[in-house]
Structures are given as C-alpha cells and as structure tokens.
Protein backbone atom coordinates (compact mmCIF):
# COMPACT_ATOMS: atom_id res chain seq x y z
CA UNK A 1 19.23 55.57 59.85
CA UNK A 2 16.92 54.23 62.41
CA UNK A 3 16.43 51.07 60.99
CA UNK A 4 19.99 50.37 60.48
CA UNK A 5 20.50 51.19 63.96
CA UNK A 6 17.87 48.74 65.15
CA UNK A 7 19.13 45.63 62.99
CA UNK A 8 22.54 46.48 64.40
CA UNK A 9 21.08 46.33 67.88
CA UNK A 10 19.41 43.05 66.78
CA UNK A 11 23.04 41.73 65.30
CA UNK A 12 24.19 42.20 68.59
CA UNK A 13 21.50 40.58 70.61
CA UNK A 14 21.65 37.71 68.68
CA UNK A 15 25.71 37.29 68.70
CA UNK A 16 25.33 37.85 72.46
CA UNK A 17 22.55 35.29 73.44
CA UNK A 18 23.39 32.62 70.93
CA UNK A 19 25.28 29.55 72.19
CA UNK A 20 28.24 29.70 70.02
CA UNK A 21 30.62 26.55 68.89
CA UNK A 22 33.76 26.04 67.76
CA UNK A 23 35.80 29.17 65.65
CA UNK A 24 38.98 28.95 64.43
CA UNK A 25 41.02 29.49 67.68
CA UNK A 26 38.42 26.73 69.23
CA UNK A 27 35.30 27.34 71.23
CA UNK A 28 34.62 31.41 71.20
CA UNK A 29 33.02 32.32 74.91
CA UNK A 30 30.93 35.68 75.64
CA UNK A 31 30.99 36.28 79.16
CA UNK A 32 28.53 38.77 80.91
CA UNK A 33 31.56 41.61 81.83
CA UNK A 34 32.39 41.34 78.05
CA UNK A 35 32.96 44.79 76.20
CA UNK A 36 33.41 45.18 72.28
CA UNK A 37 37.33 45.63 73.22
CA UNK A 38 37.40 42.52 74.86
CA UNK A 39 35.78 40.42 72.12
CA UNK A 40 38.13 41.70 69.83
CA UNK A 41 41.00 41.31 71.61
CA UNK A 42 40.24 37.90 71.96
CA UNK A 43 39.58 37.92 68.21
CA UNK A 44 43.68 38.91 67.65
CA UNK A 45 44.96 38.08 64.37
CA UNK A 46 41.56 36.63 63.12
CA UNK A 47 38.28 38.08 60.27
CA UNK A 48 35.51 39.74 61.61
CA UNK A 49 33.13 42.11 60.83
CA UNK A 50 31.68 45.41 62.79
CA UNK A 51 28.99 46.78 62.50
CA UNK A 52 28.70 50.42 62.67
CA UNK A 53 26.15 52.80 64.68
CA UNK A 54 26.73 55.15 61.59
CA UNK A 55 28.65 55.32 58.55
CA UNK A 56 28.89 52.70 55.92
CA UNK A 57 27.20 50.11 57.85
CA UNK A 58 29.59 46.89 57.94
CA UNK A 59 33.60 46.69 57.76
CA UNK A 60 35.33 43.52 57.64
CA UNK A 61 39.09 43.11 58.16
CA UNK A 62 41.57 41.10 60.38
CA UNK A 63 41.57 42.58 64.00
CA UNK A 64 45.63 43.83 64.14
CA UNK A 65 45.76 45.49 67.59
CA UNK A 66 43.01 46.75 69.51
CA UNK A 67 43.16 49.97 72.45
CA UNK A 68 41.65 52.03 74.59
CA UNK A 69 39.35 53.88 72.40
CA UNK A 70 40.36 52.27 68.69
CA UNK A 71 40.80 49.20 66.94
CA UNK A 72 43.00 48.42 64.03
CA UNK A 73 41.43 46.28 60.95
CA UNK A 74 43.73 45.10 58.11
CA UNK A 75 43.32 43.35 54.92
CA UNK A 76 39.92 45.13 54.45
CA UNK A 77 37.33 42.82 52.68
CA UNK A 78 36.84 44.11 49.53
CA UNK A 79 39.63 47.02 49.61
CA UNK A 80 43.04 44.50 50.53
CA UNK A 81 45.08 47.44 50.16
CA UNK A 82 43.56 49.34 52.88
CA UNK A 83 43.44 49.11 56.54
CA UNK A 84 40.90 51.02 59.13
CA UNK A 85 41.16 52.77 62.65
CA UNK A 86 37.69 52.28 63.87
CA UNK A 87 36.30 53.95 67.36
CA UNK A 88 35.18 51.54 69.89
CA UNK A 89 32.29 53.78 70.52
CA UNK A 90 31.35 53.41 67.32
CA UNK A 91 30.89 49.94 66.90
CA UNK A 92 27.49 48.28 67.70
CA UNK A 93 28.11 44.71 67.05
CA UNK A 94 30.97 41.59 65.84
CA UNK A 95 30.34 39.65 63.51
CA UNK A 96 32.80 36.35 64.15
CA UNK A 97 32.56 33.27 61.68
CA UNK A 98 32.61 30.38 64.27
CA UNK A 99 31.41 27.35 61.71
CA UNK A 100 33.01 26.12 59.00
C-alpha cells in the first residue's frame, strides 16, 4: 500500500514537471492553479489513465463528463462494456498519451 502510494506520488511529479509536446487535441499545458478536475476537463472526449490512492491501482477510459467531486470514464480499457464514476479525491495522478 505504501509503495503504491509513493510511485503514484512519483507518476504525478513527473506528469507535472515534465515539458510536455504535442497530444491529440495539440500541445497539452499544466499550469500552476491546475487541479485533477481541470486536467481532465481539458482532457474531454479523449484516453487517459488515473491512478488511484487506493483500490485497483490504474483505470483507463475516455474522460465523458467530469464534476464537482466525480468524473465519468467510458469505454474502460480492458472491460469496453463498462464505464466508471471515479472520486476526484481519489485520484493521485493522469496519465495522458501526448506522443505518437
């Protein structure tokens, strides 16, 4: 459990600090004031991965709407018939594939 939360906390070091080019809706930019809901809103309609603090570890999906407190993934990598409500508080890092 610990170590699963540190390489999480590592994931998301490294997504925040590292220069990143273009994705496919163009060049994706982390600003300082970001939260995890406003990387994923700007992620709308497009694959990613989170990273839990617990459970299961990693869930990949297409971001479908994202709130206050939840985000919607569907198309599920791995389970295409299934979609997931995830907390926002839950999450500890986004995984976004930005290179071909």
């Amino acid at each position: 459990m610990r170590l699963s939360r540190a390489l999480a906390a590592l994931a998301l070091a490294a997504a925040l600090s590292l220069p990143l080019s273009a994705g496919a809706q163009g060049k994706l930019q982390v600003q300082s004031g970001d939260t995890m809901k406003t990387v994923l809103q700007g992620q709308m309609g497009q694959r990613v991965s989170v990273v839990l603090t617990t459970g299961p570890g990693e869930i990949a999906g297409v971001v479908t709407m994202v709130g206050d407190k939840v985000v919607h993934l569907s198309s599920l990598t791995g389970r295409e018939y299934f979609d997931a409500v995830i907390a926002l508080d839950q999450i500890a890092a986004v995984v976004i594939r930005v290179r071909q």
